[in-house]
PDB file of N, CA and C in Angstrom:
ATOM      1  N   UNK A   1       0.836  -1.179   0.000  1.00  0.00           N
ATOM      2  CA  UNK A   1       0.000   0.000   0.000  1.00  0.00           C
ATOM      3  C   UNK A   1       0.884   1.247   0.000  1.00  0.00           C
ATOM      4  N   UNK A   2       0.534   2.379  -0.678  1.00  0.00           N
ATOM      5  CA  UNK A   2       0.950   3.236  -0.711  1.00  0.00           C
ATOM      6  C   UNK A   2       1.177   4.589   1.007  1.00  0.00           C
ATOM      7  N   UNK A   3       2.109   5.013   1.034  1.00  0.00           N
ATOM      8  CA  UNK A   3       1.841   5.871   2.175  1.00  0.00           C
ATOM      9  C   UNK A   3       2.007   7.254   1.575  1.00  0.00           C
ATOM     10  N   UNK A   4       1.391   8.163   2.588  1.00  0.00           N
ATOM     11  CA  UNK A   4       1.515   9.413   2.164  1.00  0.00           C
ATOM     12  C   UNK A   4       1.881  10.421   2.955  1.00  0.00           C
ATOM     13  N   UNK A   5       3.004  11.075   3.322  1.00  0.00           N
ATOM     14  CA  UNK A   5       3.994  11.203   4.227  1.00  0.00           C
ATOM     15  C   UNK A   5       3.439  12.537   4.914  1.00  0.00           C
ATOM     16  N   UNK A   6       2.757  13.480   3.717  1.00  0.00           N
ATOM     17  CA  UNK A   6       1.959  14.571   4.513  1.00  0.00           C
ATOM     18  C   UNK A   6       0.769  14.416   4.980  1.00  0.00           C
ATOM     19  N   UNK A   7      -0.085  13.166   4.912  1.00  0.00           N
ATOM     20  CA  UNK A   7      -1.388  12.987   6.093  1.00  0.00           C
ATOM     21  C   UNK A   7      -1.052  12.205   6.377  1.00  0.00           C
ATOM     22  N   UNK A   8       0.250  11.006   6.352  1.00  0.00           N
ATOM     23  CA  UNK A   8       0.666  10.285   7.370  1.00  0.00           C
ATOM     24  C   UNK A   8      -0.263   8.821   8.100  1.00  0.00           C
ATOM     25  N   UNK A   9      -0.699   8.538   6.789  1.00  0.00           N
ATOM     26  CA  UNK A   9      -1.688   7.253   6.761  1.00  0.00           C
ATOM     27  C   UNK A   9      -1.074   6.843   4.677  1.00  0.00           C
ATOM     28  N   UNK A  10      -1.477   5.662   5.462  1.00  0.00           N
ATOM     29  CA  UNK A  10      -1.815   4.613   4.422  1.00  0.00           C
ATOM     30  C   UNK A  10      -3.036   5.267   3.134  1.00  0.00           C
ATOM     31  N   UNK A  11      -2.762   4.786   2.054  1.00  0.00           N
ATOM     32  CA  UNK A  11      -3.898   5.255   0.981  1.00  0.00           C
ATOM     33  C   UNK A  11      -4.296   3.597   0.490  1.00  0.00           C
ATOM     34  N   UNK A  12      -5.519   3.272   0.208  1.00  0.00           N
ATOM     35  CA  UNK A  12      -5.537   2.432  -0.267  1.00  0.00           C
ATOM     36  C   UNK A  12      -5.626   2.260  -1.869  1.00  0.00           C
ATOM     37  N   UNK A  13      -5.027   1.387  -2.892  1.00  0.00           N
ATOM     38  CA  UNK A  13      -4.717   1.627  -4.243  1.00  0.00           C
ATOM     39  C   UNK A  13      -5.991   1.741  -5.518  1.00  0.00           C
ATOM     40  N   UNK A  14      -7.366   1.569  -5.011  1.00  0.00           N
ATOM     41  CA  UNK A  14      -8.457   2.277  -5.316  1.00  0.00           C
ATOM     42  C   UNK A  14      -8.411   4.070  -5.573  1.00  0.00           C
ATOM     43  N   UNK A  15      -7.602   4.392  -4.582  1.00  0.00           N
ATOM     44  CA  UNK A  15      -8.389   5.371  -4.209  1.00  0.00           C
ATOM     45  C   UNK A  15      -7.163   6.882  -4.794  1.00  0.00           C
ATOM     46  N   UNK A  16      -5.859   5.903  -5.388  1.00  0.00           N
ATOM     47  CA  UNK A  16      -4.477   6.911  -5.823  1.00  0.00           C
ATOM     48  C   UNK A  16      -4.923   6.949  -6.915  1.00  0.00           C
ATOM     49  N   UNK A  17      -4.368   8.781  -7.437  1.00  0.00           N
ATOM     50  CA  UNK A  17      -4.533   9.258  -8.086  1.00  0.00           C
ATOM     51  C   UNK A  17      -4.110   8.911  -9.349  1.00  0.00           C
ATOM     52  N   UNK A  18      -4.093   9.264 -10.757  1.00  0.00           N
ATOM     53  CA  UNK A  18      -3.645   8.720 -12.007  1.00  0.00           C
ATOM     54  C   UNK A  18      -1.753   8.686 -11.914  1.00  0.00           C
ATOM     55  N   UNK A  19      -1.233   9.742 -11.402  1.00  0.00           N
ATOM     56  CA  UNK A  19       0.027  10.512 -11.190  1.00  0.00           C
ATOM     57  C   UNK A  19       0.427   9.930  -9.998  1.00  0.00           C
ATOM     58  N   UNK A  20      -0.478   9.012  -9.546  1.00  0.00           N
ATOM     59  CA  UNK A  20       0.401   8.172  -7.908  1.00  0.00           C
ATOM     60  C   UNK A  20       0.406   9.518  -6.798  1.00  0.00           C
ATOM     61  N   UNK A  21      -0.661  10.168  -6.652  1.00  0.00           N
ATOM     62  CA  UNK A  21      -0.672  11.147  -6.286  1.00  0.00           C
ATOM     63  C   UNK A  21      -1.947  10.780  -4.595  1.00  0.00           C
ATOM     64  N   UNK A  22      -1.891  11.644  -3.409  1.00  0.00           N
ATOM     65  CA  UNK A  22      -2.607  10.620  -2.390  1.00  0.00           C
ATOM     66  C   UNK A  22      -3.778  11.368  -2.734  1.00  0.00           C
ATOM     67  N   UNK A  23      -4.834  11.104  -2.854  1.00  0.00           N
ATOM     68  CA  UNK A  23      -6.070  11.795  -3.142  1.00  0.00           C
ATOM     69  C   UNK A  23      -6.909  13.010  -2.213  1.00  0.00           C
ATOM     70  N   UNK A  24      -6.081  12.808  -1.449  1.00  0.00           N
ATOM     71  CA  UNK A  24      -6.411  14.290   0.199  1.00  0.00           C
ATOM     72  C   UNK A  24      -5.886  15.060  -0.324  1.00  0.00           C
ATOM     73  N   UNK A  25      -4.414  15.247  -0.108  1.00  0.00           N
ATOM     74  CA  UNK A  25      -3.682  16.424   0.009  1.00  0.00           C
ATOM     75  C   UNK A  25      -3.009  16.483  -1.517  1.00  0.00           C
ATOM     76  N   UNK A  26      -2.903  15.518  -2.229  1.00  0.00           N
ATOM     77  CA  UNK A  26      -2.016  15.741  -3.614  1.00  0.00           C
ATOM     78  C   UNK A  26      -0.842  15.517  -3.632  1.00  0.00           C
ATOM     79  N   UNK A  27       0.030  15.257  -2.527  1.00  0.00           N
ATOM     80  CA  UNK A  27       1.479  14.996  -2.435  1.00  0.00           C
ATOM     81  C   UNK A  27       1.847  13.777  -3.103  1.00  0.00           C
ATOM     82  N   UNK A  28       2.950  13.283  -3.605  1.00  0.00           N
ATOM     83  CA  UNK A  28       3.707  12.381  -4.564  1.00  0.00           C
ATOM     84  C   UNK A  28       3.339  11.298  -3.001  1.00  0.00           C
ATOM     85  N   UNK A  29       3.084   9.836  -3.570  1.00  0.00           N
ATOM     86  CA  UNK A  29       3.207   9.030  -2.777  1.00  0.00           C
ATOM     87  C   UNK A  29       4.463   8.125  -2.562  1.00  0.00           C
ATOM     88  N   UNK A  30       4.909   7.521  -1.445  1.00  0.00           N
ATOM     89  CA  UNK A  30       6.188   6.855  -1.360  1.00  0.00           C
ATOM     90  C   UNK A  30       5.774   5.804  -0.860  1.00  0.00           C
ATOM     91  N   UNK A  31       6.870   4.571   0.036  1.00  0.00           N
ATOM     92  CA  UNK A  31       6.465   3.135   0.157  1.00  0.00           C
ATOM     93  C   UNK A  31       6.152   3.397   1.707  1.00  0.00           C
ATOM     94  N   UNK A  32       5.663   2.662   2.321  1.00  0.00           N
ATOM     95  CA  UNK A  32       5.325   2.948   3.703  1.00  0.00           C
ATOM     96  C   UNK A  32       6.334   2.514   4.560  1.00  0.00           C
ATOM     97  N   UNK A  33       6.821   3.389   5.965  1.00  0.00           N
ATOM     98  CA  UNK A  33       7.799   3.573   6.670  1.00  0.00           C
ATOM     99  C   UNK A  33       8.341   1.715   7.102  1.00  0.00           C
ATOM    100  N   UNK A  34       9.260   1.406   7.266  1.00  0.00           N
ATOM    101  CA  UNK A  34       9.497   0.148   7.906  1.00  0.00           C
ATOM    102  C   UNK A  34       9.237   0.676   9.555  1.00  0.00           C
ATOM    103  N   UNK A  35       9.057  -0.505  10.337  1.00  0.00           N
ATOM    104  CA  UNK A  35       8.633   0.144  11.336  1.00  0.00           C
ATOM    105  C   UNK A  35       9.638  -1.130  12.502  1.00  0.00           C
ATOM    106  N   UNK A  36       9.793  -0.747  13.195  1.00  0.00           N
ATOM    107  CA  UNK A  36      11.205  -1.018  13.599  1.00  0.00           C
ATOM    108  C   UNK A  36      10.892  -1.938  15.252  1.00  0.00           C
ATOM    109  N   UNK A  37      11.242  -2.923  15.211  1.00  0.00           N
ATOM    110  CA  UNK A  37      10.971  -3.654  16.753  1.00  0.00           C
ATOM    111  C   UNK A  37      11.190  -2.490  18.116  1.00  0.00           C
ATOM    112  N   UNK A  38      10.535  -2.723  19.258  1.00  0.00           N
ATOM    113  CA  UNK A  38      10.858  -1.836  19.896  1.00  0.00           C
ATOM    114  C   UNK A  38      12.061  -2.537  20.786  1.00  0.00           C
ATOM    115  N   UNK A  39      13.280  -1.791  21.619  1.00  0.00           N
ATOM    116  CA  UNK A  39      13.824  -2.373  22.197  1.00  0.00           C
ATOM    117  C   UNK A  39      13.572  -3.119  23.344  1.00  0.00           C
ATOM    118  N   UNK A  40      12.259  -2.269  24.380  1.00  0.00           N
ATOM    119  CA  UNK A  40      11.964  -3.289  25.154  1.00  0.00           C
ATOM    120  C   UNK A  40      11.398  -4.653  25.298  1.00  0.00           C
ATOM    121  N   UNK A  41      10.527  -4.511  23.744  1.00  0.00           N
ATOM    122  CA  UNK A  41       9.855  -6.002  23.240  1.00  0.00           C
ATOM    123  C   UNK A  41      10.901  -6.960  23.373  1.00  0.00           C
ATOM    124  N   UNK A  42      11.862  -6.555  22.544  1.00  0.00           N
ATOM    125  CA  UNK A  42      13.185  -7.563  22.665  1.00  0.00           C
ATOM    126  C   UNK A  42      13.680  -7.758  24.133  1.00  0.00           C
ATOM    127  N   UNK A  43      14.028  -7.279  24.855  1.00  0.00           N
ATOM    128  CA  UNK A  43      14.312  -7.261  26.330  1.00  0.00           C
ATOM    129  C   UNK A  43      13.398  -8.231  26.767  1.00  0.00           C
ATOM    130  N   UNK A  44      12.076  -7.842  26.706  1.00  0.00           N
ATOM    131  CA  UNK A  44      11.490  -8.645  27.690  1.00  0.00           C
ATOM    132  C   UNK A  44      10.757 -10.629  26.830  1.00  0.00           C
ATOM    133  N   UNK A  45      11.159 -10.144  25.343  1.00  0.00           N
ATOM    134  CA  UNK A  45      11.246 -11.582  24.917  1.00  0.00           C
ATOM    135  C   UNK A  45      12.556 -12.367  25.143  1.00  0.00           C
ATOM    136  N   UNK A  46      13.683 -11.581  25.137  1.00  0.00           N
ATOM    137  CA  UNK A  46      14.765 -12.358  25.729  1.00  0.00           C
ATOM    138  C   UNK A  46      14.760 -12.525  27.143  1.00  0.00           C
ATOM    139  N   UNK A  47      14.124 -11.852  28.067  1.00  0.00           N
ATOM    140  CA  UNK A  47      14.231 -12.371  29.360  1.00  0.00           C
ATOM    141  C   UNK A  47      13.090 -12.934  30.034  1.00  0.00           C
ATOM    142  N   UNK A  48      12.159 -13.402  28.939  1.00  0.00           N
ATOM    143  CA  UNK A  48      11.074 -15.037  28.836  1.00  0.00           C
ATOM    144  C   UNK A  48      11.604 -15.884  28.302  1.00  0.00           C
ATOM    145  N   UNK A  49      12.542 -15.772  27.406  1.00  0.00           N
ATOM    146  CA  UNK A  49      12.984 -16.928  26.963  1.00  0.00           C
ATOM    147  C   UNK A  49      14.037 -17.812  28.201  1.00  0.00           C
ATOM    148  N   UNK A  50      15.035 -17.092  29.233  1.00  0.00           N
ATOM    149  CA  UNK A  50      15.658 -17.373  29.915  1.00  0.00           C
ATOM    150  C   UNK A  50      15.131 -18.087  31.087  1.00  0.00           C
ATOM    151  N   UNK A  51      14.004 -16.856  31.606  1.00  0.00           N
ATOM    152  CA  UNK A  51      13.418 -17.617  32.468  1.00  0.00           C
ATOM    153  C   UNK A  51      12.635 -18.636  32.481  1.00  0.00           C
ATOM    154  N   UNK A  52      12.024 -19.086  31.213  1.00  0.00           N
ATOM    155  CA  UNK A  52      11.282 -20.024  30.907  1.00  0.00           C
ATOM    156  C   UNK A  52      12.260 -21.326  30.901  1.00  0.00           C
ATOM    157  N   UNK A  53      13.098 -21.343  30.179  1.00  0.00           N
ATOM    158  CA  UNK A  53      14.698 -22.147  30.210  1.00  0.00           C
ATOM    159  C   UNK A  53      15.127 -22.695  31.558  1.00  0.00           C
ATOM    160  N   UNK A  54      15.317 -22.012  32.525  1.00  0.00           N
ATOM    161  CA  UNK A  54      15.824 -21.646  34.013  1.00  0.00           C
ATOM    162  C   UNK A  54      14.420 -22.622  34.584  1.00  0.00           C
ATOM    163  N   UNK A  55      12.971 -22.250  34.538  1.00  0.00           N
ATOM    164  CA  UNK A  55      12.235 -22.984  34.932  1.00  0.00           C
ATOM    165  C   UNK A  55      11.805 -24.322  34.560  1.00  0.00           C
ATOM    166  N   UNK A  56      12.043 -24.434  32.957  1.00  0.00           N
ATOM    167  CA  UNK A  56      12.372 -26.014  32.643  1.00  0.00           C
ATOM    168  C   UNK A  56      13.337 -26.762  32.806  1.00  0.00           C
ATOM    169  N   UNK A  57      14.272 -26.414  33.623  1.00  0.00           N
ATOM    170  CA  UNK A  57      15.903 -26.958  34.093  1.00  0.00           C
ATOM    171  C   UNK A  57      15.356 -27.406  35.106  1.00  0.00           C
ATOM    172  N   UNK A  58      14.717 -26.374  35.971  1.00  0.00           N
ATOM    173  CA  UNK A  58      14.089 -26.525  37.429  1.00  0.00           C
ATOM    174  C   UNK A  58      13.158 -28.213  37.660  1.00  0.00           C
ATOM    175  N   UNK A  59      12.430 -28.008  36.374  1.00  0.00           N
ATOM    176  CA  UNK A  59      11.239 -28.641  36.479  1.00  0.00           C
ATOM    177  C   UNK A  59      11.839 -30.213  36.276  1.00  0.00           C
ATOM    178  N   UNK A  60      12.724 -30.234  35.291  1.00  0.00           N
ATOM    179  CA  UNK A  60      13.583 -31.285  34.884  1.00  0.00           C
ATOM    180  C   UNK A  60      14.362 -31.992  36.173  1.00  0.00           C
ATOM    181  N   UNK A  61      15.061 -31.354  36.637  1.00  0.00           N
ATOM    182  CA  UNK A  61      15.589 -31.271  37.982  1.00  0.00           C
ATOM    183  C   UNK A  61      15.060 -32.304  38.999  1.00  0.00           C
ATOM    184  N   UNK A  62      13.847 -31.413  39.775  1.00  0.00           N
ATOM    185  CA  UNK A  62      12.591 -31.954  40.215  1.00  0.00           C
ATOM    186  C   UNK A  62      12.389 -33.264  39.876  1.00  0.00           C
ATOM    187  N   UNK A  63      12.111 -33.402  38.707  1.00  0.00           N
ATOM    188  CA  UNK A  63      11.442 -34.892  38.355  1.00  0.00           C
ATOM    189  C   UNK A  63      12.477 -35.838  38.262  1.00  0.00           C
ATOM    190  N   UNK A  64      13.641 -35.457  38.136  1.00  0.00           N
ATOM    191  CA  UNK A  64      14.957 -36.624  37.974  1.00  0.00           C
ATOM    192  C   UNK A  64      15.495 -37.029  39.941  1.00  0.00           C
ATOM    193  N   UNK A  65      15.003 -35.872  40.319  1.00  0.00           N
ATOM    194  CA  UNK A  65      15.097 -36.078  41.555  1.00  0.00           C
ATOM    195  C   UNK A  65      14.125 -37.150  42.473  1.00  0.00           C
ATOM    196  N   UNK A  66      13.022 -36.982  41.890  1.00  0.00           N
ATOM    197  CA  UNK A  66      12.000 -37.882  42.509  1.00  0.00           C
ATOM    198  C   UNK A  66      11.466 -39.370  41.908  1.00  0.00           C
ATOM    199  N   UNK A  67      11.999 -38.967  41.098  1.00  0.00           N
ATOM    200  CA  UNK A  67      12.180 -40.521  40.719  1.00  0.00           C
ATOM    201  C   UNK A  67      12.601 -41.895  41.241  1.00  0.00           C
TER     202      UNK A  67
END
């Protein structure tokens, strides 16, 4: 989909102009922004992955123990 950098939304390709133009404001359209992981997402998926790890060691543990 096309983006349009001066109203800053998405256009859908119905609705662009003959000239690739956004049909609101008239500005030239470009590709839409990449949008970038946030750092804490990563933080806190790497520190579920650990602790989840850490608690299946645990759990492993446990059961080799009682056996």
């Amino acid at each position: 989909m096309p983006w349009c950098d001066e109203c800053d939304q998405l256009v859908e390709e119905e609705e662009v102009g003959e000239e690739y133009t956004c049909p609101t404001c008239g500005n030239a359209l470009g590709d839409p922004p990449h949008r970038r992981v946030p750092a804490y997402f990563k933080f806190m998926l790497t520190a579920s992955v650990i602790y989840l790890g850490y608690r299946a060691y645990q759990g492993i543990a446990w059961l080799a123990h009682h056996l």
